[in-house]
C-alpha atoms as a PDB file:
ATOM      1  CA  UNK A   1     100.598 103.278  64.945  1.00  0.00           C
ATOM      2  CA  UNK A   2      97.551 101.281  65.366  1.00  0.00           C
ATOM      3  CA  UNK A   3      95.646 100.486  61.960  1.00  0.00           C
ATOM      4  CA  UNK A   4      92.281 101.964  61.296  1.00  0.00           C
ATOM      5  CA  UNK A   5      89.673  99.283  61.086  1.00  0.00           C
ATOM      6  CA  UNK A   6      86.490  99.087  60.092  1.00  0.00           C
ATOM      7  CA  UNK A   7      83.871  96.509  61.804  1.00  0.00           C
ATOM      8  CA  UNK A   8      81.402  95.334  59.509  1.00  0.00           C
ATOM      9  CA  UNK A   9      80.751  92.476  62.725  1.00  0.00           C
ATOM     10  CA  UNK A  10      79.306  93.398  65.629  1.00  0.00           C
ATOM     11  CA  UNK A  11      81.076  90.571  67.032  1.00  0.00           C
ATOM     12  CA  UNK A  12      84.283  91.893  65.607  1.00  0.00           C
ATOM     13  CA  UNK A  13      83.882  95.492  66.771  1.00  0.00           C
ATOM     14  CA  UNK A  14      83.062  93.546  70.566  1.00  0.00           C
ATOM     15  CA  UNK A  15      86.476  91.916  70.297  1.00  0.00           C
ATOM     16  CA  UNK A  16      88.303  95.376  69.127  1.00  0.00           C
ATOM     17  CA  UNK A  17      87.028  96.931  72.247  1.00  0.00           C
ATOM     18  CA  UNK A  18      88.026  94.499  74.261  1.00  0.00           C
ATOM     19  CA  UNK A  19      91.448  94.443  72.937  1.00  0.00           C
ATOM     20  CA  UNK A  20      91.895  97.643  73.864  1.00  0.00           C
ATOM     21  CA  UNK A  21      91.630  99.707  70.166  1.00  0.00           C
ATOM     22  CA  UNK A  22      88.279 101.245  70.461  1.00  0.00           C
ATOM     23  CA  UNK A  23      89.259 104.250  68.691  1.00  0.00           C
ATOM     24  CA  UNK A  24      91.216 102.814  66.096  1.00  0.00           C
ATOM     25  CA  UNK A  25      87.585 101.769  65.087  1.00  0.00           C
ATOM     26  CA  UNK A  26      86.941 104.516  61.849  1.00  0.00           C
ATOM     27  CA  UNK A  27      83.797 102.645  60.812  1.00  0.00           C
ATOM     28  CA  UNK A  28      81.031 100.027  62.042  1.00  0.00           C
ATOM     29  CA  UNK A  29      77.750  98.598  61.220  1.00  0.00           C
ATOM     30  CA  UNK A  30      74.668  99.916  61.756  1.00  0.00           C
ATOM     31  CA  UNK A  31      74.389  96.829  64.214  1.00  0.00           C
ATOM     32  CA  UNK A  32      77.414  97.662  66.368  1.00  0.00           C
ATOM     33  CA  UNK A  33      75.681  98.979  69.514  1.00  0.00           C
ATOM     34  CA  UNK A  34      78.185  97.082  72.029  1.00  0.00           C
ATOM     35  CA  UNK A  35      80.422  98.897  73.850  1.00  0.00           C
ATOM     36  CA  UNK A  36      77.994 102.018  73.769  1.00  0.00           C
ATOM     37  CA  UNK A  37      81.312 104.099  72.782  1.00  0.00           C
ATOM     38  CA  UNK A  38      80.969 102.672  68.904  1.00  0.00           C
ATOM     39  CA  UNK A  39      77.519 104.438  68.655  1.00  0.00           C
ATOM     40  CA  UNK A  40      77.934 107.568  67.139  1.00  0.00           C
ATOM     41  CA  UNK A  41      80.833 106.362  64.595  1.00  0.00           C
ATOM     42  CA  UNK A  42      80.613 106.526  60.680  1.00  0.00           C
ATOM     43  CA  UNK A  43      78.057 104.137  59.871  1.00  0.00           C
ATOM     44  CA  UNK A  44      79.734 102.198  56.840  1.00  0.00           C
ATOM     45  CA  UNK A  45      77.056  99.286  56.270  1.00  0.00           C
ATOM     46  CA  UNK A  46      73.031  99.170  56.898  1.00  0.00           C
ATOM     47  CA  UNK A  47      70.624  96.240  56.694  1.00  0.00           C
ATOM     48  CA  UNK A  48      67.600  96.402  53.957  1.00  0.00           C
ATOM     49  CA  UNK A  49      65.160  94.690  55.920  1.00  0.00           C
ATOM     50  CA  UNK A  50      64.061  96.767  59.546  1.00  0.00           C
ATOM     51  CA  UNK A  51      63.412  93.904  61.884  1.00  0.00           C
ATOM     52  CA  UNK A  52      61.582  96.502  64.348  1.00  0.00           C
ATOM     53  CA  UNK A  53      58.292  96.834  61.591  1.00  0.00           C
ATOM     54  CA  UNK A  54      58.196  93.417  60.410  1.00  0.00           C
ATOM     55  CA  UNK A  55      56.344  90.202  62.025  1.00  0.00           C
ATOM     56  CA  UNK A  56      58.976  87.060  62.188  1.00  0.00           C
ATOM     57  CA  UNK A  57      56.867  85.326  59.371  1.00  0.00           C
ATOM     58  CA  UNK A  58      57.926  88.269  57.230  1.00  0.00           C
ATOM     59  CA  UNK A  59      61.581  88.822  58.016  1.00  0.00           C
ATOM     60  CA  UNK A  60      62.290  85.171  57.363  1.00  0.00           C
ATOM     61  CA  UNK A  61      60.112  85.315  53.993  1.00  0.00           C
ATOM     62  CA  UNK A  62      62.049  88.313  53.106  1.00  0.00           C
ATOM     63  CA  UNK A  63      65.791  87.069  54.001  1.00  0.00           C
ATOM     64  CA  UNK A  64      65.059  83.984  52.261  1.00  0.00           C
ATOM     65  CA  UNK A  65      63.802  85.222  49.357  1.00  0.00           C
ATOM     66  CA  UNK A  66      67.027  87.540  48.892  1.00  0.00           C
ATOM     67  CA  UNK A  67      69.377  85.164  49.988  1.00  0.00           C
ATOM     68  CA  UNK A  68      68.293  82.592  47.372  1.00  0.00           C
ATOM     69  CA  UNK A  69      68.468  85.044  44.573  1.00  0.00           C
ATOM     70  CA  UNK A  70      71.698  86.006  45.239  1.00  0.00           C
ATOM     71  CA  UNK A  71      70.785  89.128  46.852  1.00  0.00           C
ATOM     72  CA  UNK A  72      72.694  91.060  49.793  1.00  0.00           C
ATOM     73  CA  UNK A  73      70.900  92.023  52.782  1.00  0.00           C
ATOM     74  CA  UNK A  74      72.725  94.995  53.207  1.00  0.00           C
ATOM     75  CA  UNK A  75      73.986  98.541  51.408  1.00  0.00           C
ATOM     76  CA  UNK A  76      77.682  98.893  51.658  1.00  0.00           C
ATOM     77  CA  UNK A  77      78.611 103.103  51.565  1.00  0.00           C
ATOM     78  CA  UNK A  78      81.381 102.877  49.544  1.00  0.00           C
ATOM     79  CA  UNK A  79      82.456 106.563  49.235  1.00  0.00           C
ATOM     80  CA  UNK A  80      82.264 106.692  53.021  1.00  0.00           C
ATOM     81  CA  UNK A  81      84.400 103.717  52.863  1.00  0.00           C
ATOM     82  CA  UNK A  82      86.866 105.602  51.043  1.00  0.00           C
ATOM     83  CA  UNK A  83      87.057 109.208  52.484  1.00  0.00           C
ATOM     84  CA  UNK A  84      87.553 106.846  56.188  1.00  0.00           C
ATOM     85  CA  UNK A  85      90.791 105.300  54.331  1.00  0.00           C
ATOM     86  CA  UNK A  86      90.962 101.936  56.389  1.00  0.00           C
ATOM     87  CA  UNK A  87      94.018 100.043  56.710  1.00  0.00           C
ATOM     88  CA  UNK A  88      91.687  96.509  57.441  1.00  0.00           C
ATOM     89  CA  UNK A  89      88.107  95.964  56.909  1.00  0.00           C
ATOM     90  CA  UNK A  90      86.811  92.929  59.173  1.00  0.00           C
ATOM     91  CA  UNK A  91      83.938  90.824  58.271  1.00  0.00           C
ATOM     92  CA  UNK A  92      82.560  87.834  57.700  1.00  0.00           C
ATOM     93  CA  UNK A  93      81.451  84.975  55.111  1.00  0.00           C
ATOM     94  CA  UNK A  94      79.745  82.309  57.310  1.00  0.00           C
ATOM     95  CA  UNK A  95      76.285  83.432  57.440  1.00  0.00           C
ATOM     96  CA  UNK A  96      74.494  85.747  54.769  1.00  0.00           C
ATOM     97  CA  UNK A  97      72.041  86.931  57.348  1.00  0.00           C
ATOM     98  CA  UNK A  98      74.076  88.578  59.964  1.00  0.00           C
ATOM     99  CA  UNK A  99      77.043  90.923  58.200  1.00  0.00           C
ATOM    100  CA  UNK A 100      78.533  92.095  54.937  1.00  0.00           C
ATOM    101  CA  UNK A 101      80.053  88.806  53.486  1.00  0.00           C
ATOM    102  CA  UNK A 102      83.804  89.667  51.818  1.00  0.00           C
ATOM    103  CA  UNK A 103      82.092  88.985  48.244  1.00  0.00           C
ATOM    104  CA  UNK A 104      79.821  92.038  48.951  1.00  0.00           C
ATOM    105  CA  UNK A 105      82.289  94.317  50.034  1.00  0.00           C
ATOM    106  CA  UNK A 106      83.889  93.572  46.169  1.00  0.00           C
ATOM    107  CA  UNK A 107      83.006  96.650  44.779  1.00  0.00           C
ATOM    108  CA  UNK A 108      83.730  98.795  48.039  1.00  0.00           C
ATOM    109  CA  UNK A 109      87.051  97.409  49.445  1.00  0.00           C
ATOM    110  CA  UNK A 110      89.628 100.437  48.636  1.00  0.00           C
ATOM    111  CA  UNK A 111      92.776  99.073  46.851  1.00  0.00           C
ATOM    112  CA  UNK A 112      94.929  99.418  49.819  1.00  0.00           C
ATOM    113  CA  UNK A 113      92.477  98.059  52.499  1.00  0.00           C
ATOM    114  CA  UNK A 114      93.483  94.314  54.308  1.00  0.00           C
ATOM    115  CA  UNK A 115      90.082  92.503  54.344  1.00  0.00           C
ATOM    116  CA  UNK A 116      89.639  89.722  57.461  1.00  0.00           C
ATOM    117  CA  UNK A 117      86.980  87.531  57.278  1.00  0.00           C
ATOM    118  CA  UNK A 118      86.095  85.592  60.744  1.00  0.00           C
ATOM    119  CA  UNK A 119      84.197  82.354  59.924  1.00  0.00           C
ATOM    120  CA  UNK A 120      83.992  80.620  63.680  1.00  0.00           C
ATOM    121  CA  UNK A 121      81.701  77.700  63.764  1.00  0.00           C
ATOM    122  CA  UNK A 122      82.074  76.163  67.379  1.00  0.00           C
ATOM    123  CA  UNK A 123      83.476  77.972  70.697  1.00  0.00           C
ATOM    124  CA  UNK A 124      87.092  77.160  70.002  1.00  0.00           C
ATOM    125  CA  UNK A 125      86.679  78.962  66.572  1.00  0.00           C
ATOM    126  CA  UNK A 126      85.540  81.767  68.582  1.00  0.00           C
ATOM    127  CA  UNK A 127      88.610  82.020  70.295  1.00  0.00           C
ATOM    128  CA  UNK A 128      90.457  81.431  67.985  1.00  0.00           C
ATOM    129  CA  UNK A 129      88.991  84.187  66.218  1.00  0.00           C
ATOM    130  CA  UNK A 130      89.581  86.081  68.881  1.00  0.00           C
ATOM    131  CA  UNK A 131      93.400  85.454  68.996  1.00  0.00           C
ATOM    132  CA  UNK A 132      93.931  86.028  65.192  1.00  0.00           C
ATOM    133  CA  UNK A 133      92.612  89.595  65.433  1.00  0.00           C
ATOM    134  CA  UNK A 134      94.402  89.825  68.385  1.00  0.00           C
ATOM    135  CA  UNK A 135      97.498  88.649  66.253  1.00  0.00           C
ATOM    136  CA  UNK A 136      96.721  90.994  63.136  1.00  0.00           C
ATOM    137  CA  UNK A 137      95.918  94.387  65.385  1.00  0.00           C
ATOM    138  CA  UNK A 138      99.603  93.688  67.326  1.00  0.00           C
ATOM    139  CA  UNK A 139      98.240  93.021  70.575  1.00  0.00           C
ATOM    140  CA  UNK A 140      98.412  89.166  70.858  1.00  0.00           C
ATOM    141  CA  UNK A 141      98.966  89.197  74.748  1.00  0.00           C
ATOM    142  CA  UNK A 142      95.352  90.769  75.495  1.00  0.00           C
ATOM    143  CA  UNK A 143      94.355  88.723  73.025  1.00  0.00           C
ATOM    144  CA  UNK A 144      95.225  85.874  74.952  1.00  0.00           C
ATOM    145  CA  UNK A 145      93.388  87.041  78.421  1.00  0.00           C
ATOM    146  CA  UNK A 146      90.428  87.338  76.715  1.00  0.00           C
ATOM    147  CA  UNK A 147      90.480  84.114  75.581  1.00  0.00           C
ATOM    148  CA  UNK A 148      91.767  82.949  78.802  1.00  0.00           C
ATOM    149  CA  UNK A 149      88.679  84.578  80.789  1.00  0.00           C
ATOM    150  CA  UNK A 150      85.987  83.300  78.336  1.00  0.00           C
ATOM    151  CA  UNK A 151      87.264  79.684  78.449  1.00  0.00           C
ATOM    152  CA  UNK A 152      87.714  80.093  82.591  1.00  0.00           C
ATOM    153  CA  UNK A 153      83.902  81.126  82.964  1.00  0.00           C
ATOM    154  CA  UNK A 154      82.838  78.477  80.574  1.00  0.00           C
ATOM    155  CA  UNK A 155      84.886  75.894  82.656  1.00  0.00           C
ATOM    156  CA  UNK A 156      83.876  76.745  85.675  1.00  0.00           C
ATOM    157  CA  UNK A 157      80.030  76.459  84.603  1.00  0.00           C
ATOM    158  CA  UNK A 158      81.134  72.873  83.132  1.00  0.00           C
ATOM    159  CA  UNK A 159      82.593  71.989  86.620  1.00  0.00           C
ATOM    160  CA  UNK A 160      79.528  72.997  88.662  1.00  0.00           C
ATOM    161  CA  UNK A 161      77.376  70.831  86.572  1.00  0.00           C
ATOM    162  CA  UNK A 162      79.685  67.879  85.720  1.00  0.00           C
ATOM    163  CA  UNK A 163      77.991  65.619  88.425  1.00  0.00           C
ATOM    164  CA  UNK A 164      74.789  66.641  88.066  1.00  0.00           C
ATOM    165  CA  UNK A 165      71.820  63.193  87.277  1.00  0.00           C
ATOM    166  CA  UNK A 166      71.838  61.924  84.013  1.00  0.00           C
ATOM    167  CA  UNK A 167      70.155  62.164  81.656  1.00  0.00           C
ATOM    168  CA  UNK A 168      70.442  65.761  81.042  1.00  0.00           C
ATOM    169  CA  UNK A 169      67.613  68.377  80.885  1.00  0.00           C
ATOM    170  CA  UNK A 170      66.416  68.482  76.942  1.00  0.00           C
ATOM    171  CA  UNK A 171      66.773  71.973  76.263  1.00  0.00           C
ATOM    172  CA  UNK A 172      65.453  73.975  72.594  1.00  0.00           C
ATOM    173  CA  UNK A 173      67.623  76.856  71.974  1.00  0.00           C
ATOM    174  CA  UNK A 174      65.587  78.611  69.440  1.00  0.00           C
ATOM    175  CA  UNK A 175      67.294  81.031  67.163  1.00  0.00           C
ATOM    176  CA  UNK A 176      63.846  82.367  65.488  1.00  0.00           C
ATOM    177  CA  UNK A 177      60.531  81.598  66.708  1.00  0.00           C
ATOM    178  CA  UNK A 178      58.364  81.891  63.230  1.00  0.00           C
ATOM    179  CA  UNK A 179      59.259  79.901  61.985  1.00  0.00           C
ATOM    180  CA  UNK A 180      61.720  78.636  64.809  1.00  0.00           C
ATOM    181  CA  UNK A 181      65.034  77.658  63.744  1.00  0.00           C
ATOM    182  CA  UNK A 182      67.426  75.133  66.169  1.00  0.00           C
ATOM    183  CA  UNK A 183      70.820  76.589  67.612  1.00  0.00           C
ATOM    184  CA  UNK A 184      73.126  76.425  65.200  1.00  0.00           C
ATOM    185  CA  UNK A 185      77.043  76.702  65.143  1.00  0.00           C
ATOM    186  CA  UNK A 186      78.229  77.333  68.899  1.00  0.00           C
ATOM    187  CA  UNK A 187      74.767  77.082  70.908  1.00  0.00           C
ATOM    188  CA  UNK A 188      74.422  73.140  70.891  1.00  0.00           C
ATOM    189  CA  UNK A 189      77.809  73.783  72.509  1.00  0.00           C
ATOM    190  CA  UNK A 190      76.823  75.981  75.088  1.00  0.00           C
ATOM    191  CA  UNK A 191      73.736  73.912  76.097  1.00  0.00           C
ATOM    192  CA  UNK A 192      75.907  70.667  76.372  1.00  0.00           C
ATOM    193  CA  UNK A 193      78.934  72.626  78.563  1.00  0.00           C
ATOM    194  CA  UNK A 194      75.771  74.613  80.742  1.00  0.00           C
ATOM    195  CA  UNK A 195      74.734  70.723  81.490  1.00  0.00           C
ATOM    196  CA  UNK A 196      71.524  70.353  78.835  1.00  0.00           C
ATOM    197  CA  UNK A 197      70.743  68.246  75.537  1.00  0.00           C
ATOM    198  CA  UNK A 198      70.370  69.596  72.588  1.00  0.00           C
ATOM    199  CA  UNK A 199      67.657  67.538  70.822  1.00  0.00           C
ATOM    200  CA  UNK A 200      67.367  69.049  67.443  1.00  0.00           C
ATOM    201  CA  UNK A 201      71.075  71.126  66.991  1.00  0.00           C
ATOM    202  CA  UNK A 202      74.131  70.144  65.959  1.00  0.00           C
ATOM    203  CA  UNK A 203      77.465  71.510  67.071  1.00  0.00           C
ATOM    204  CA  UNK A 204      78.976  73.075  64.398  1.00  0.00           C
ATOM    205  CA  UNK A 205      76.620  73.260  62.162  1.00  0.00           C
ATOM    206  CA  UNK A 206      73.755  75.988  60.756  1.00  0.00           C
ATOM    207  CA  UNK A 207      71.062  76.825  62.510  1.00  0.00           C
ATOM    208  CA  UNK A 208      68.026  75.235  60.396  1.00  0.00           C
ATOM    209  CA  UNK A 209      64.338  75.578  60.053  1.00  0.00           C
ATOM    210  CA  UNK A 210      62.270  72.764  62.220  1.00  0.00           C
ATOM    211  CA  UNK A 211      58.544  73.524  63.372  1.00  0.00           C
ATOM    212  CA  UNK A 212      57.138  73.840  66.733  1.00  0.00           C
ATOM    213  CA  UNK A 213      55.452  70.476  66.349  1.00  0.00           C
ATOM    214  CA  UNK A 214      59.067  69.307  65.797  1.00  0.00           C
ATOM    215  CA  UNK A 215      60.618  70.528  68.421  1.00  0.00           C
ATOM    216  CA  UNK A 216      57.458  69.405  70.805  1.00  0.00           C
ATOM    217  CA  UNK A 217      57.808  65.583  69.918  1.00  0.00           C
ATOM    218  CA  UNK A 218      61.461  65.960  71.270  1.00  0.00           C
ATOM    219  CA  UNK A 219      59.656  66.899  75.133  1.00  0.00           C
ATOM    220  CA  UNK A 220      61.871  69.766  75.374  1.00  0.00           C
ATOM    221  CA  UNK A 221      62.142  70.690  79.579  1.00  0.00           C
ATOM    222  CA  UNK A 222      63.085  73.770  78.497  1.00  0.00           C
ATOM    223  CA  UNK A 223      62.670  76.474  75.556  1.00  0.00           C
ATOM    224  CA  UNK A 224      64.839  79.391  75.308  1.00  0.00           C
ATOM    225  CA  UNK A 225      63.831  81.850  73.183  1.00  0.00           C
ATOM    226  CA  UNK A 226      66.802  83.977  71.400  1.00  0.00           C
ATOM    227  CA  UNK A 227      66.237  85.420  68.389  1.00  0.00           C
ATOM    228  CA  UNK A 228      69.105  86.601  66.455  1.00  0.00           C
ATOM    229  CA  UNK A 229      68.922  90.095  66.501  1.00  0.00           C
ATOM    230  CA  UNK A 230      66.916  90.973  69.443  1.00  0.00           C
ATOM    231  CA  UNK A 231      67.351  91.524  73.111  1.00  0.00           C
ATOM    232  CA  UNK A 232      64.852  89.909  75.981  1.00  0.00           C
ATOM    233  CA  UNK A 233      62.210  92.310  75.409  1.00  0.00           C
ATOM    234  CA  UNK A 234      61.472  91.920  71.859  1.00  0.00           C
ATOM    235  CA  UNK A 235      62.109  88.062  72.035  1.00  0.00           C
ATOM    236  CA  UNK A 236      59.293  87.904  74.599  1.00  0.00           C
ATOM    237  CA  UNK A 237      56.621  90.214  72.915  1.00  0.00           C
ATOM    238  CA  UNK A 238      57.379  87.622  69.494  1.00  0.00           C
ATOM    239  CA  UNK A 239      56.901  84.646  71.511  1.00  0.00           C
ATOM    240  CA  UNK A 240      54.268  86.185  73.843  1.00  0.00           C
ATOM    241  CA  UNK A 241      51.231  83.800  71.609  1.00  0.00           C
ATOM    242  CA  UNK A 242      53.184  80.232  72.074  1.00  0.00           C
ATOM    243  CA  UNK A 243      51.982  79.239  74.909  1.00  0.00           C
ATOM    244  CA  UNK A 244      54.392  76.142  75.125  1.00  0.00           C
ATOM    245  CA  UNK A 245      53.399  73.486  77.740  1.00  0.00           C
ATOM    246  CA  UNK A 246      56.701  73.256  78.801  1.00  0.00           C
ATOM    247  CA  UNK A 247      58.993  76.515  80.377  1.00  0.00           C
ATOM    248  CA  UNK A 248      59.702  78.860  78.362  1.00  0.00           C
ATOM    249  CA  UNK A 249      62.454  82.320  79.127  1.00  0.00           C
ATOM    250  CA  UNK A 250      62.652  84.964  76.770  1.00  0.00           C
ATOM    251  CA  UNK A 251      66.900  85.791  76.461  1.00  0.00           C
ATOM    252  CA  UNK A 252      69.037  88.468  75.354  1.00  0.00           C
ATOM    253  CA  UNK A 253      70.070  86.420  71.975  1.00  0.00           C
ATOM    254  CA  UNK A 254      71.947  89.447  70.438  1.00  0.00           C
ATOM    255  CA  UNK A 255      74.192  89.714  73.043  1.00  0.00           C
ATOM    256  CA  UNK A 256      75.410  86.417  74.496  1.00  0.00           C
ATOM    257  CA  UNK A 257      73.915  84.109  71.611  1.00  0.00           C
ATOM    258  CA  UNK A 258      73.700  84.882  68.084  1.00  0.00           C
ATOM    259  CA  UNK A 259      77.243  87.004  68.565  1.00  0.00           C
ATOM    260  CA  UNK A 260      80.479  85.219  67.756  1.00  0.00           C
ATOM    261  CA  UNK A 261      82.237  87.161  70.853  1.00  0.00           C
ATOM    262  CA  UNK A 262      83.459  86.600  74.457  1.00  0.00           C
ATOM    263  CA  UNK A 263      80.279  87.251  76.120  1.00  0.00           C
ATOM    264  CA  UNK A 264      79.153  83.602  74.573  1.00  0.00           C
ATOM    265  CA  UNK A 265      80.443  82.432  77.763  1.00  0.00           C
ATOM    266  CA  UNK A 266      77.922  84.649  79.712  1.00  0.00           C
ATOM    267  CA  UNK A 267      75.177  82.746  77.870  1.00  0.00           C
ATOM    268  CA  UNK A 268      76.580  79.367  78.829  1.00  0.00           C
ATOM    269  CA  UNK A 269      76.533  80.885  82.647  1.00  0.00           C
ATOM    270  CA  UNK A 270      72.868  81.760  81.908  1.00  0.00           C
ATOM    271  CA  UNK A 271      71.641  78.635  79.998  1.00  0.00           C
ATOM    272  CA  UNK A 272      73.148  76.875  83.127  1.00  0.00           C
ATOM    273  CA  UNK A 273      71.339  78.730  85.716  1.00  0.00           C
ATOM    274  CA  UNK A 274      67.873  77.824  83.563  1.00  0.00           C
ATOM    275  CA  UNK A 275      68.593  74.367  83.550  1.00  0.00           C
ATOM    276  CA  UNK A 276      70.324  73.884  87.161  1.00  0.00           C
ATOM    277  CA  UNK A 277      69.373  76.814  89.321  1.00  0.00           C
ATOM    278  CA  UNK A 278      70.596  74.785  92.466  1.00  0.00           C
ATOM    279  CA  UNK A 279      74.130  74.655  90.690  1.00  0.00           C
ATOM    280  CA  UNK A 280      74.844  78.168  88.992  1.00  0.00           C
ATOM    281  CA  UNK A 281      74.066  81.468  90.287  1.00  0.00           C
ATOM    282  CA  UNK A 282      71.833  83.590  88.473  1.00  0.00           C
ATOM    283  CA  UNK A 283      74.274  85.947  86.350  1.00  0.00           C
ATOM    284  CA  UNK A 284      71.889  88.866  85.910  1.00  0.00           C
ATOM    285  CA  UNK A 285      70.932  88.696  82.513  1.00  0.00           C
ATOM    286  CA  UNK A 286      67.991  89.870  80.784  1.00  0.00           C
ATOM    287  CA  UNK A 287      65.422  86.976  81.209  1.00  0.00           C
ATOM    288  CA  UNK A 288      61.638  86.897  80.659  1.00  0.00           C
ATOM    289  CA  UNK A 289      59.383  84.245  81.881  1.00  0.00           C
ATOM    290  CA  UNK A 290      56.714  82.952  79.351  1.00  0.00           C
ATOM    291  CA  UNK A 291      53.407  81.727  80.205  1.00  0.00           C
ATOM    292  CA  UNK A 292      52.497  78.241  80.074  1.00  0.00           C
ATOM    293  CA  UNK A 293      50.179  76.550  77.597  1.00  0.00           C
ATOM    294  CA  UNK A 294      48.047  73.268  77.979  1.00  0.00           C
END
């Protein structure tokens, strides 16, 4: 019998889908949305902050200010926890900001319950991740075509730009936009493999705080804005004032950026198409033009 998991990661509950074990899924996030077929399920975590009535300047004062006093950024239901009886609860300890980190689920884990953290830092941690819950949930062949079509697509979009003129389009990857913040983790990555340079990120590492001034001096080509947390819409509306004299596009960061999950390589198809639309078809993502400044 399959265990019954609950996803405090969206990017987790992505993978379980994908692996075939949907409803083996007893509990989420209140950020699962992806598949659709997880909204609707117990709710086991919530986030303190809502994004959707705060500016930028305030969500980052706010997640700052809790982070450095030790403070979680979200309420773990503990009872719920318990009536749902979980064989494995899957979550996270690499970034404060974007799930329950094992440490705050302390006080909530049942006795009984597995706990997985998934820490990935760079695309082959991703997959890796992938195959390790692939591993623990019994299904380590589907496990393995996931991984297999994620690091195809990627590959391919690698290929189609390999020969393109050196040197490469400088492209800012902006993970908040006030303050902005530089990719972090896997998005230098996915700029370098969709034929860009990162001039502020580094692979593997956090995302950090730079200023706009910053990132200007480095004559980016390109901005992309994807803000963790929000799709093309929202990222557009928050960026709507910059008025950057270089192009700027609006993504769908929540899905195919901020996410440790397959559909990474669906950003690197996108980020490619930005910077070499000659080279990579458009792959029909959410994307917003911004207007230009002076």
């Amino acid at each position: 019998m399959p265990p019954r998991i609950c996803s405090l990661l969206p990017s987790a509950t992505e993978i379980v889908a994908q692996l075939g074990l949907i409803d083996s899924l007893v509990g989420v996030s209140e950020e699962c949305r992806w598949p659709p077929e997880v909204v609707g399920k117990p709710v086991v975590s919530t986030a303190r902050v809502d994004p959707g009535e705060l500016s930028d300047g305030q969500i980052d004062r706010l997640v700052r200010e809790s982070v450095g006093e030790g403070r979680s950024l979200y309420a773990v239901d503990a009872e719920l926890i318990d009536r749902l009886a979980p064989d494995l609860i899957v979550t996270q300890d690499l970034c404060a900001v974007c799930a329950v980190s094992s440490e705050g689920l302390a006080g909530a884990c049942p006795v009984d319950t597995a706990l997985l953290s998934l820490d990935p830092r760079t695309l082959g941690d991703v997959a890796a991740s992938v195959r390790a819950l692939a591993e623990r949930l019994g299904v380590p062949a589907r496990g393995g075509e996931i991984v297999g079509e994620m690091e195809e697509k990627i590959d391919a979009v690698a290929r189609a730009v390999r020969d393109r003129p050196r040197p490469r389009p400088r492209v800012f990857v902006a993970e908040w936009i006030d303050p902005p913040y530089c990719g972090g983790h896997w998005v230098p990555e996915m700029v370098a493999r969709a034929g860009g340079a990162d001039p502020l990120g580094r692979a593997g590492e956090p995302s950090r705080r730079v200023s706009w001034s910053e990132v200007l001096a480095r004559e980016p080509q390109l901005v992309v804005l994807a803000p963790c947390g929000f799709g093309a819409e929202e990222a557009a509306a928050r960026g709507a004032q910059l008025r950057l004299p270089c192009r700027t596009v609006a993504v769908d960061g929540d899905s195919c950026y901020s996410r440790p999950a397959p559909r990474l390589a669906d950003g690197v198809r996108q980020l490619a198409h930005l910077i070499h639309p000659d080279a990579v078809p458009d792959p029909g993502l959410p994307e917003i033009e911004l207007a230009r400044g002076g």
